[in-house]
N, C-alpha and C. Protein backbone atom coordinates (compact mmCIF):
# COMPACT_ATOMS: atom_id res chain seq x y z
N UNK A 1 0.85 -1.17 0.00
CA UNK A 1 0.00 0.00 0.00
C UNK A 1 0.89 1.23 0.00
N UNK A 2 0.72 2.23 -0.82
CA UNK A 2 1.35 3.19 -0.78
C UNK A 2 1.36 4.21 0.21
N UNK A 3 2.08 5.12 0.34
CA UNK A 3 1.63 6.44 1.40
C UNK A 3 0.34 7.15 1.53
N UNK A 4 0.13 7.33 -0.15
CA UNK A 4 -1.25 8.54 0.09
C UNK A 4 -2.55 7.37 -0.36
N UNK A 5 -2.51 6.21 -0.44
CA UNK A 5 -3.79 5.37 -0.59
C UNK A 5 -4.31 5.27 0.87
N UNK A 6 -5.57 5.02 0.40
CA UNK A 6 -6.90 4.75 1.66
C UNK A 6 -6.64 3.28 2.41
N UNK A 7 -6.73 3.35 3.59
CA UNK A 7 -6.56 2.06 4.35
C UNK A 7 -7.78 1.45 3.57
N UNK A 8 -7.25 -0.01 3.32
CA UNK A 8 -8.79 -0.84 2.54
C UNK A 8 -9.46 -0.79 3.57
N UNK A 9 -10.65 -1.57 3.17
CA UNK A 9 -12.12 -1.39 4.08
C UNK A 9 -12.75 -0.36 4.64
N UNK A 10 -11.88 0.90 4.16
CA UNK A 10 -12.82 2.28 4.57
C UNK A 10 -13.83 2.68 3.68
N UNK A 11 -14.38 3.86 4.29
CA UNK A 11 -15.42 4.75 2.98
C UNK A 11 -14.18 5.26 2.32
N UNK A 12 -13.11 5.92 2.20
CA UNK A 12 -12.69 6.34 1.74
C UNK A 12 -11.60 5.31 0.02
N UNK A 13 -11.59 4.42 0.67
CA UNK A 13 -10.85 3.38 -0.13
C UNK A 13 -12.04 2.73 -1.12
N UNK A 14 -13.36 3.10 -0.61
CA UNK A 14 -14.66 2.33 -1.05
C UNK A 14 -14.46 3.10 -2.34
N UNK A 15 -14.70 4.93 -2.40
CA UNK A 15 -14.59 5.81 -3.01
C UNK A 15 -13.50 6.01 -4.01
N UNK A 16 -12.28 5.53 -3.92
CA UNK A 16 -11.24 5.48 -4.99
C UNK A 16 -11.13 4.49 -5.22
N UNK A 17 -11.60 3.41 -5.09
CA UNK A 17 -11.31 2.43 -5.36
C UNK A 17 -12.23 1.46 -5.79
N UNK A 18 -13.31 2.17 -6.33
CA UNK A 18 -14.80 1.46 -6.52
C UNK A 18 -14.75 1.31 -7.82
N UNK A 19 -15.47 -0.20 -7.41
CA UNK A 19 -15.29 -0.86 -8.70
C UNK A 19 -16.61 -1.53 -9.39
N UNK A 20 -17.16 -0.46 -8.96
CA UNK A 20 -18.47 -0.70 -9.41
C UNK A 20 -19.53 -1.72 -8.53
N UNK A 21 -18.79 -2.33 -7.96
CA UNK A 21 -20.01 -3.62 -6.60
C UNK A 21 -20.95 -2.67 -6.27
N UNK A 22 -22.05 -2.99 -5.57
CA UNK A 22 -22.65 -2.90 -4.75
C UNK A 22 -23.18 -3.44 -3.51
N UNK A 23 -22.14 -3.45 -2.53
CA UNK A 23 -21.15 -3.68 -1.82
C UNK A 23 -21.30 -3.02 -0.14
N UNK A 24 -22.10 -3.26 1.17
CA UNK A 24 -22.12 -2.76 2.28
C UNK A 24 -20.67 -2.52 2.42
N UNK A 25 -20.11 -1.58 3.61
CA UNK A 25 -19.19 -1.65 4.27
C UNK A 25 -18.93 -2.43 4.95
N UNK A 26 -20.04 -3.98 5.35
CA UNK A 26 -19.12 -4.61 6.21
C UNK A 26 -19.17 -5.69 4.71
N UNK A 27 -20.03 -5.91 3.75
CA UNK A 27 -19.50 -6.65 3.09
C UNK A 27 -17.87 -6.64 2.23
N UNK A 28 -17.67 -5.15 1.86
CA UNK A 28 -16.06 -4.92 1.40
C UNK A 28 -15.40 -5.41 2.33
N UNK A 29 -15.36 -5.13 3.60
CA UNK A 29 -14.17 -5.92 4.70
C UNK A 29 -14.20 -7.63 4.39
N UNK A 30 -15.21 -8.00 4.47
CA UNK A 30 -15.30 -9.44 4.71
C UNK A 30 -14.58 -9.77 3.20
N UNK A 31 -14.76 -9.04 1.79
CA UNK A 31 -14.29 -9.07 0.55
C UNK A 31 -12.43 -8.90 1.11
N UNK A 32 -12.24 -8.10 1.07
CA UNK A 32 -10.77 -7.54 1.68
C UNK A 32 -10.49 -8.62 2.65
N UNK A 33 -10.61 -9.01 3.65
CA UNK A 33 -10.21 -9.62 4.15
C UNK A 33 -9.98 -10.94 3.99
N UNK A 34 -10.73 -11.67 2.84
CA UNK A 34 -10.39 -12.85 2.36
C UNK A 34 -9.71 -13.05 1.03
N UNK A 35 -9.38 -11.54 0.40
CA UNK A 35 -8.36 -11.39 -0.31
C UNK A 35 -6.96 -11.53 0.38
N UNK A 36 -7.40 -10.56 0.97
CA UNK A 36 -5.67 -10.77 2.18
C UNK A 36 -5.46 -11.83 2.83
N UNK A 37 -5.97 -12.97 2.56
CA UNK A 37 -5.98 -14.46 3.43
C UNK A 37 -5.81 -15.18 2.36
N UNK A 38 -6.21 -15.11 1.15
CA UNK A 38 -5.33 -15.43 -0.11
C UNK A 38 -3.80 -15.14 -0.70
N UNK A 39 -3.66 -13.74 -0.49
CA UNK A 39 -2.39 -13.46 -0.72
C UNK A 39 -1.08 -13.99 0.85
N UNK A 40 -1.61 -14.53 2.03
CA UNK A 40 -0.87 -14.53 3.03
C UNK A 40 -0.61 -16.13 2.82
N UNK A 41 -1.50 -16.71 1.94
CA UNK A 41 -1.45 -18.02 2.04
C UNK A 41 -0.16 -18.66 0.85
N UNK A 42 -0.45 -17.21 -0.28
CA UNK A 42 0.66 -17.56 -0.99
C UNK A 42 2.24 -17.51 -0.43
N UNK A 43 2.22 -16.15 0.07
CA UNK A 43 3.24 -15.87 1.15
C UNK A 43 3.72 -16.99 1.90
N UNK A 44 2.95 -17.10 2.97
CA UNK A 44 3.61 -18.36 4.07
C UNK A 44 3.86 -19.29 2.76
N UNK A 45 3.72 -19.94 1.39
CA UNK A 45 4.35 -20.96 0.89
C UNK A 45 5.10 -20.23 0.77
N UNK A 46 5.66 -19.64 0.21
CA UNK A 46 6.97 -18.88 -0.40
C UNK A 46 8.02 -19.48 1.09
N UNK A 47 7.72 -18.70 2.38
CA UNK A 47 8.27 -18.43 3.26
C UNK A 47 8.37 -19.90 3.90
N UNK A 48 8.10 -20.64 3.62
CA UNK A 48 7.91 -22.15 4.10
C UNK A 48 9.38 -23.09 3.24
N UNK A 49 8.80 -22.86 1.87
CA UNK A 49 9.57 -23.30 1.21
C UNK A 49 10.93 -22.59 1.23
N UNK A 50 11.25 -21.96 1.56
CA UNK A 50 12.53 -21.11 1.73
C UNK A 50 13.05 -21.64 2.83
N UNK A 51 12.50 -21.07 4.24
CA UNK A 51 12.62 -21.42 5.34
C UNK A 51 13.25 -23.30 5.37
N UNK A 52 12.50 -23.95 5.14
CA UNK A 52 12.87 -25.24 4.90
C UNK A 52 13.85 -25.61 4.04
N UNK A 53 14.18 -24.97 2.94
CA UNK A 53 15.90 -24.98 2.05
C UNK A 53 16.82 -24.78 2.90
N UNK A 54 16.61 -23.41 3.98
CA UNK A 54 17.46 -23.07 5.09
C UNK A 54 17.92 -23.75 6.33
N UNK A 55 16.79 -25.20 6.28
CA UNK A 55 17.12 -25.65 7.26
C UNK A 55 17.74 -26.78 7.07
N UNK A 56 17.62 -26.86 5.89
CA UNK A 56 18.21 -28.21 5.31
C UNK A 56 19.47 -28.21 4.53
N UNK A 57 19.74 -26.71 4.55
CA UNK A 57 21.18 -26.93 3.98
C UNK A 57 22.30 -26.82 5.46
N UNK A 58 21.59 -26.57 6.80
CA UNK A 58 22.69 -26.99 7.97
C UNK A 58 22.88 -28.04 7.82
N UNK A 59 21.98 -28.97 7.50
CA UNK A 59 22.47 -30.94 8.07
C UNK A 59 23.12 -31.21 6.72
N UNK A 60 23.54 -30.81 5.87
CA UNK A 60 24.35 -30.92 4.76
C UNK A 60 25.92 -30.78 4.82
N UNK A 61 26.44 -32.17 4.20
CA UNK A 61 28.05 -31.92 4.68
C UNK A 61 29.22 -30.98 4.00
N UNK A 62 29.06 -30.21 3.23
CA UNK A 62 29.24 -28.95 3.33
C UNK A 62 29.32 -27.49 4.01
N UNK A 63 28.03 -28.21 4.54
CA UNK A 63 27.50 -26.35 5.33
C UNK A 63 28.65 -26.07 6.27
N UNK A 64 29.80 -27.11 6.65
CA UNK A 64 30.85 -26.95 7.49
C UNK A 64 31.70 -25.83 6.77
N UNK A 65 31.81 -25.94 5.01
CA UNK A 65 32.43 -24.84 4.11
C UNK A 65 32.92 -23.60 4.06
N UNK A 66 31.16 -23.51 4.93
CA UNK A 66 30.73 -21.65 4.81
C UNK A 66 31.87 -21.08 5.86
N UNK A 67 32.21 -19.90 5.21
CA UNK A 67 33.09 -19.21 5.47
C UNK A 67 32.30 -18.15 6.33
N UNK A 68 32.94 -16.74 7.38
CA UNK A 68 32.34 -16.41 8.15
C UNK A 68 31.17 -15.39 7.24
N UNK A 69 31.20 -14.94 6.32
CA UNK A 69 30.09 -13.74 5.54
C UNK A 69 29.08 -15.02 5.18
N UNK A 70 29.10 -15.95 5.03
CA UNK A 70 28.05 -17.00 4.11
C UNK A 70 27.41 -17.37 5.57
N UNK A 71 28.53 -17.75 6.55
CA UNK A 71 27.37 -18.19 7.61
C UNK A 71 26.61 -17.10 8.07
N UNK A 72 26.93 -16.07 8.55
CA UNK A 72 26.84 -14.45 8.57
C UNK A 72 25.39 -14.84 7.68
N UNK A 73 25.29 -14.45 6.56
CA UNK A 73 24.25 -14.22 5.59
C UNK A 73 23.49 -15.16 6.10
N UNK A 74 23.72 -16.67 6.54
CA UNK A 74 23.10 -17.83 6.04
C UNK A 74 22.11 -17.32 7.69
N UNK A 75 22.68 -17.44 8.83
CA UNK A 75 21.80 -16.78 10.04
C UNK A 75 21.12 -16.07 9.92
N UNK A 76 21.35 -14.53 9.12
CA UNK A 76 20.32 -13.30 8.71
C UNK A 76 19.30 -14.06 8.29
N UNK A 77 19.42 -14.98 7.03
CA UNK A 77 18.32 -15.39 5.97
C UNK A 77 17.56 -16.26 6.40
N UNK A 78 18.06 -17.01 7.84
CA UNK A 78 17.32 -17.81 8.73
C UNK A 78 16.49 -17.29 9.82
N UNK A 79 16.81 -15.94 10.53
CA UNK A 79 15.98 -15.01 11.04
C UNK A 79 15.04 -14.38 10.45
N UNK A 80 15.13 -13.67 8.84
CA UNK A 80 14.30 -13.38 8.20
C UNK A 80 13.11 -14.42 7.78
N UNK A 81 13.77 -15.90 7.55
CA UNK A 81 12.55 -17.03 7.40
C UNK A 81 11.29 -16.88 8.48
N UNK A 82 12.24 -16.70 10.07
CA UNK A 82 11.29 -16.41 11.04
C UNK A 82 10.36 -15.85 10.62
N UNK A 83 10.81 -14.38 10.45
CA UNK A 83 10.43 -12.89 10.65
C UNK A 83 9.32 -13.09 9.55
N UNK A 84 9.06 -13.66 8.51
CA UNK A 84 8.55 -13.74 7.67
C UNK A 84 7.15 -15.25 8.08
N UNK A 85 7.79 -15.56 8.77
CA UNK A 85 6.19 -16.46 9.05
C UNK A 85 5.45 -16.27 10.09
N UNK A 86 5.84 -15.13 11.40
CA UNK A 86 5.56 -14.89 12.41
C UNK A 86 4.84 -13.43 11.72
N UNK A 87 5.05 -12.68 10.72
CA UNK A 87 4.38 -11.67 9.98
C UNK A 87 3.13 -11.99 9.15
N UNK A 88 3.49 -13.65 8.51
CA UNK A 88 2.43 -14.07 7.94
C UNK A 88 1.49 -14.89 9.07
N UNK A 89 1.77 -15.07 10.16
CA UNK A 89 0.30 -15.27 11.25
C UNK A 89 0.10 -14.43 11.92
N UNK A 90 0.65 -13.28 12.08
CA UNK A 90 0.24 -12.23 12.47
C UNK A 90 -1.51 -11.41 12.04
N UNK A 91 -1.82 -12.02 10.92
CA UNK A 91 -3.46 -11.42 10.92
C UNK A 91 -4.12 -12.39 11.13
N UNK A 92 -3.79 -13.57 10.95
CA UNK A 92 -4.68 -15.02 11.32
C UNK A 92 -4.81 -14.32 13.02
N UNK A 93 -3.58 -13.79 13.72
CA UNK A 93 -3.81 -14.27 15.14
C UNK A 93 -4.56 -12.73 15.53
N UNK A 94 -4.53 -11.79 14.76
CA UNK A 94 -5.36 -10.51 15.04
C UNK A 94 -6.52 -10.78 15.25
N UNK A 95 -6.60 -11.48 13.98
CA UNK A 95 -8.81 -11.76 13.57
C UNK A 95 -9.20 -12.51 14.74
N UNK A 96 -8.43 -13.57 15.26
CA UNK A 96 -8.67 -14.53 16.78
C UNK A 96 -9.08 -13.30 17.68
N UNK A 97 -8.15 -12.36 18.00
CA UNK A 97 -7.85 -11.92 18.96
C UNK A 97 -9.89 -10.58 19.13
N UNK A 98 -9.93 -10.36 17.80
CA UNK A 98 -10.76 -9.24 17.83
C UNK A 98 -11.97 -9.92 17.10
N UNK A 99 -12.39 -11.37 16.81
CA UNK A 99 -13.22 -12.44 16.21
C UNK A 99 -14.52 -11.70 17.27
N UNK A 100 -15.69 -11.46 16.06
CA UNK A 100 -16.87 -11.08 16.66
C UNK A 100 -17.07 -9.57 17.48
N UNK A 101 -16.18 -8.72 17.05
CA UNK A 101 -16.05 -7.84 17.76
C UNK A 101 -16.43 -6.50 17.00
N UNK A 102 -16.77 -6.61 15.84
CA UNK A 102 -17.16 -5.62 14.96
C UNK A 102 -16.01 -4.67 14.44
N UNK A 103 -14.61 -5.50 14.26
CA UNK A 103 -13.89 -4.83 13.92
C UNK A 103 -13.11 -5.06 12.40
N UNK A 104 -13.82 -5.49 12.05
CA UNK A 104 -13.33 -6.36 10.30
C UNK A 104 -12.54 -5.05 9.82
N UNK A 105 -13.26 -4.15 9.43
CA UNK A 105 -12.16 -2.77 8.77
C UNK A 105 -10.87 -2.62 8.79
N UNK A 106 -11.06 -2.57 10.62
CA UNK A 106 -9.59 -2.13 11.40
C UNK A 106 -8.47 -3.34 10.99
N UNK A 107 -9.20 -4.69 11.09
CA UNK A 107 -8.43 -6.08 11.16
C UNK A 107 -7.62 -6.23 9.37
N UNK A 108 -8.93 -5.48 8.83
CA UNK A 108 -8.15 -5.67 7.56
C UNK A 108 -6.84 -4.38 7.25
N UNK A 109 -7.03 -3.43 8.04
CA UNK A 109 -6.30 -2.09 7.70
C UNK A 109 -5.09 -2.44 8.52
N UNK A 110 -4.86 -3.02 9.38
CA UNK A 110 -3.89 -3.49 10.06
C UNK A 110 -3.35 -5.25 9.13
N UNK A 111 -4.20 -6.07 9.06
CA UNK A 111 -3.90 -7.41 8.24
C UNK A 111 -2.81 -6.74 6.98
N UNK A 112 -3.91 -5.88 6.08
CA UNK A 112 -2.62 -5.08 4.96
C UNK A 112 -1.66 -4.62 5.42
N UNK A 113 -1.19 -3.85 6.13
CA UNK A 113 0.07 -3.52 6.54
C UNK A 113 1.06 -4.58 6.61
N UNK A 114 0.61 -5.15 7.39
CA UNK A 114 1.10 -7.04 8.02
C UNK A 114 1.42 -7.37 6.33
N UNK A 115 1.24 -7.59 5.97
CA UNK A 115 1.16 -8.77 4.77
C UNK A 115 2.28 -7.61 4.15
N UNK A 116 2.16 -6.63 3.91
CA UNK A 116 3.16 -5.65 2.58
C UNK A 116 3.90 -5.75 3.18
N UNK A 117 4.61 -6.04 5.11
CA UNK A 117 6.22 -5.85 5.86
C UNK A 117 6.35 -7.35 5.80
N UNK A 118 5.52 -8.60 5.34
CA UNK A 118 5.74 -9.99 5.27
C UNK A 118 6.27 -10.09 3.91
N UNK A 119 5.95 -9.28 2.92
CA UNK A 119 5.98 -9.15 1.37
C UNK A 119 7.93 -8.83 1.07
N UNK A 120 7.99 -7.87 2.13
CA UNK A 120 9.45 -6.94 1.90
C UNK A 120 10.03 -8.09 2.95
N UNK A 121 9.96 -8.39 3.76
CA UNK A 121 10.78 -9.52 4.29
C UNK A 121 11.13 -10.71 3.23
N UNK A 122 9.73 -11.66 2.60
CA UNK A 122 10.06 -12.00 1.96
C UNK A 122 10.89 -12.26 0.90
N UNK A 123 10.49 -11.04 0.23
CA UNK A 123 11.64 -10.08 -0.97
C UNK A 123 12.95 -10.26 -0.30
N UNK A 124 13.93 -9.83 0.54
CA UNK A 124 14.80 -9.33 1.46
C UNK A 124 15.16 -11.13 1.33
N UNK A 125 14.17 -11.87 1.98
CA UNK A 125 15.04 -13.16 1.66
C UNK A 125 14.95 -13.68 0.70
N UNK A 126 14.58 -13.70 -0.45
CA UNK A 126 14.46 -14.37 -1.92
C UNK A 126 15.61 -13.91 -2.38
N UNK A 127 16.23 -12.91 -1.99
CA UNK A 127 17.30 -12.38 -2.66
C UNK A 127 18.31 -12.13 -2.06
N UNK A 128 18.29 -12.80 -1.07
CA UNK A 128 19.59 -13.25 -0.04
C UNK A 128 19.57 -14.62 -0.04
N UNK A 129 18.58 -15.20 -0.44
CA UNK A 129 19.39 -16.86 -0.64
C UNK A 129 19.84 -17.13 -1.42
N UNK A 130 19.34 -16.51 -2.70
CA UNK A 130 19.86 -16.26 -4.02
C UNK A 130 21.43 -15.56 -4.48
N UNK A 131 21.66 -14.63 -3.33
CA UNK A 131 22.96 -14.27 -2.99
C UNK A 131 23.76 -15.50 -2.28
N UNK A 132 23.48 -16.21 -1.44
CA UNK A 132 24.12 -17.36 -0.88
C UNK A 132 24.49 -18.33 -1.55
N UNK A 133 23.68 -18.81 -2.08
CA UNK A 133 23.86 -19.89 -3.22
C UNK A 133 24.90 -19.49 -3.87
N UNK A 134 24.62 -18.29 -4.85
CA UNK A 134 25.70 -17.94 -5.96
C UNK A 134 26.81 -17.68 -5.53
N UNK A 135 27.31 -17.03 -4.09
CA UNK A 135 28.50 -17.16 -3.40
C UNK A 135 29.05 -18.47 -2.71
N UNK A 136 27.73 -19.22 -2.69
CA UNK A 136 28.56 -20.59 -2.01
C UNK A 136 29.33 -21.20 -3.51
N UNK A 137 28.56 -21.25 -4.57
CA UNK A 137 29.21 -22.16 -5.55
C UNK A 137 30.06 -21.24 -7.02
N UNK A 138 30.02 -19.86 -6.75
CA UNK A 138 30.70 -19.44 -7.59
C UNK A 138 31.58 -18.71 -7.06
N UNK A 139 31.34 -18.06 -5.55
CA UNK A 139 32.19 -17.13 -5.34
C UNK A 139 31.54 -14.96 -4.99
N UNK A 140 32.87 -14.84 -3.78
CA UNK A 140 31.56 -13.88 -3.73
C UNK A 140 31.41 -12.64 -4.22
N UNK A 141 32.62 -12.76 -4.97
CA UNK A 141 31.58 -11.57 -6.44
C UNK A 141 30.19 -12.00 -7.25
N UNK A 142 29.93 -13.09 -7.17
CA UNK A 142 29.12 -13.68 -8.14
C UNK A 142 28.19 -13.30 -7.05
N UNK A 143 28.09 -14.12 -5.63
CA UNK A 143 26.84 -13.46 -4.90
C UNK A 143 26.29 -12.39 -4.45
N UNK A 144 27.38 -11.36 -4.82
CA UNK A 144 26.85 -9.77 -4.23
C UNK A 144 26.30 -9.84 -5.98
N UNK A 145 27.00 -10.32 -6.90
CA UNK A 145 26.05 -9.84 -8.25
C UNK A 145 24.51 -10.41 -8.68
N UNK A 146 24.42 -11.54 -7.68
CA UNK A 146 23.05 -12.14 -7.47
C UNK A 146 22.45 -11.30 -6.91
N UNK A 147 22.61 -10.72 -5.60
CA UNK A 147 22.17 -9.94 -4.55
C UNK A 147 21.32 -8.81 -5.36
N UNK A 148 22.45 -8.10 -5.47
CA UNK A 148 21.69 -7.07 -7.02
C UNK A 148 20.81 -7.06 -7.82
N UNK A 149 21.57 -8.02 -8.54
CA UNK A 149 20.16 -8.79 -9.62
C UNK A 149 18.93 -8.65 -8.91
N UNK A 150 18.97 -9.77 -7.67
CA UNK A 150 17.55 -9.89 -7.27
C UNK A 150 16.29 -9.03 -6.63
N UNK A 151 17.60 -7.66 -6.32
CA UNK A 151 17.21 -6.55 -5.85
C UNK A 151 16.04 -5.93 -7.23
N UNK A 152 17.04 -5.43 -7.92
CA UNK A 152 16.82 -5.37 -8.97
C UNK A 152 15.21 -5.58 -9.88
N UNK A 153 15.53 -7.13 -10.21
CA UNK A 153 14.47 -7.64 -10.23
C UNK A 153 13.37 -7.34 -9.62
N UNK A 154 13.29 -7.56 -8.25
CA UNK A 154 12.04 -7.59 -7.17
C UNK A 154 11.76 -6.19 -7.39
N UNK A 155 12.69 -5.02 -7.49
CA UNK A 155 12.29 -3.63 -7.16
C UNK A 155 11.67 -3.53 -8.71
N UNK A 156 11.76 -4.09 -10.10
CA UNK A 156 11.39 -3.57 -11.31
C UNK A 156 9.75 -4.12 -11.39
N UNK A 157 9.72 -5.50 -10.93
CA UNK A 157 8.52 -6.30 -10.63
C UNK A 157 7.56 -5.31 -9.42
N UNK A 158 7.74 -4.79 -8.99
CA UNK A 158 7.04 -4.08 -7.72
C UNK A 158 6.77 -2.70 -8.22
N UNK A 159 7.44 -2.21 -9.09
CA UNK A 159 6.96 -0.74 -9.32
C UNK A 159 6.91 -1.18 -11.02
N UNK A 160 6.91 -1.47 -12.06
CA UNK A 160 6.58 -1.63 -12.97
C UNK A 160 5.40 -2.27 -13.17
N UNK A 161 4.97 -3.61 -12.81
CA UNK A 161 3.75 -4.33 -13.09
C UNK A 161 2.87 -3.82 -12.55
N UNK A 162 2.82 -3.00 -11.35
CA UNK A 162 1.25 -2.09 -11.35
C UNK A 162 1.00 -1.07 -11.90
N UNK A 163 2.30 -0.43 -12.58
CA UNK A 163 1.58 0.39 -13.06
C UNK A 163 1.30 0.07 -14.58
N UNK A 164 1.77 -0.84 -15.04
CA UNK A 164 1.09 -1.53 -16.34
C UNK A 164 -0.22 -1.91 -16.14
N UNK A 165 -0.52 -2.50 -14.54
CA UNK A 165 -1.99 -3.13 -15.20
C UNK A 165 -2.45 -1.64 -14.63
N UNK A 166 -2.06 -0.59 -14.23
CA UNK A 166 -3.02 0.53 -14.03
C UNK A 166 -3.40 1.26 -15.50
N UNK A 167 -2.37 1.24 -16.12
CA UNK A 167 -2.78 1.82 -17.83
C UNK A 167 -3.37 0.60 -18.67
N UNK A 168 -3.13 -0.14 -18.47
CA UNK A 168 -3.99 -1.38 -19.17
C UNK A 168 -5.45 -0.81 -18.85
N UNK A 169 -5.63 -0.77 -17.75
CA UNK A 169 -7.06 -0.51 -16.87
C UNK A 169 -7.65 0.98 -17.66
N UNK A 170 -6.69 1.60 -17.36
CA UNK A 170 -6.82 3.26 -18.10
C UNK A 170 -7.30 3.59 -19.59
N UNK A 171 -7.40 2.24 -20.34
CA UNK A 171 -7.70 2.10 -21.87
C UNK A 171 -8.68 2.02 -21.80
């Protein structure tokens, strides 16, 4: 979500962002909010499947190899696995916490936040394992040039493809 956009599930987000439904305010939350339980679900795989590469390349007889920047990296990218699945139950355990309470809006305006700092974690490790790898087996010019790349990548994918499908939309 950007700076100057409307927290979803408001009137105000209803208003720029209407898409023609006809649509209560608590029905958009309950809409929003099981969008964002779609996209968290993709997430935690991402963060699962990562997380679990990470754990499985310690019991590997190599991992003795890593030199102090690879293990260095390899710990960061194993904290971030955390950081990244404890972000992705972070709105599962909100909605528990405030379940029946008439607060769907708030749960989703807070759930989004959650999910876009689970998104940049994610990112952050897709492209630090991707740095690891390429420094474990090529060397570590090759993995700071992965690092980049993936920076790169993720940052062209994140600000380019919306605003394509926004002018797509704009036709």
């Amino acid at each position: 979500m950007r700076e100057n956009d409307p927290d979803p599930g408001t009137d105000a987000a209803a208003d720029e962002f209407d898409d023609g439904r006809s649509e209560t305010p608590n029905e958009r939350a309950d809409r929003n909010w099981n969008e964002i339980l779609q996209e968290l679900r993709v997430a935690q795989t991402g963060a699962q499947i990562l997380g679990a590469f990470l754990l499985a390349v310690a019991f590997q007889p190599r991992f003795t190899e890593l030199d102090r920047y690879q293990l260095t990296l390899y710990l960061v990218l194993v904290a971030l696995a955390g950081i990244a699945a404890a972000l992705g139950l972070a709105p599962v355990s909100l909605h528990r916490a405030h379940f029946g309470q008439r607060q769907k809006a708030r749960i989703v305006r807070i759930g989004d936040r959650l999910l876009v700092a689970d998104l940049v974690v994610l990112a952050l490790l897709a492209a630090g394992v991707t740095s690891l790898i390429f420094d474990f087996t090529l060397g570590r010019t090759a993995g700071l040039a992965a690092l980049g790349g993936g920076a790169v990548v993720i940052l062209a994918l994140w600000a380019l493809v919306p605003r394509l499908g926004i002018r797509a939309r704009a036709r």
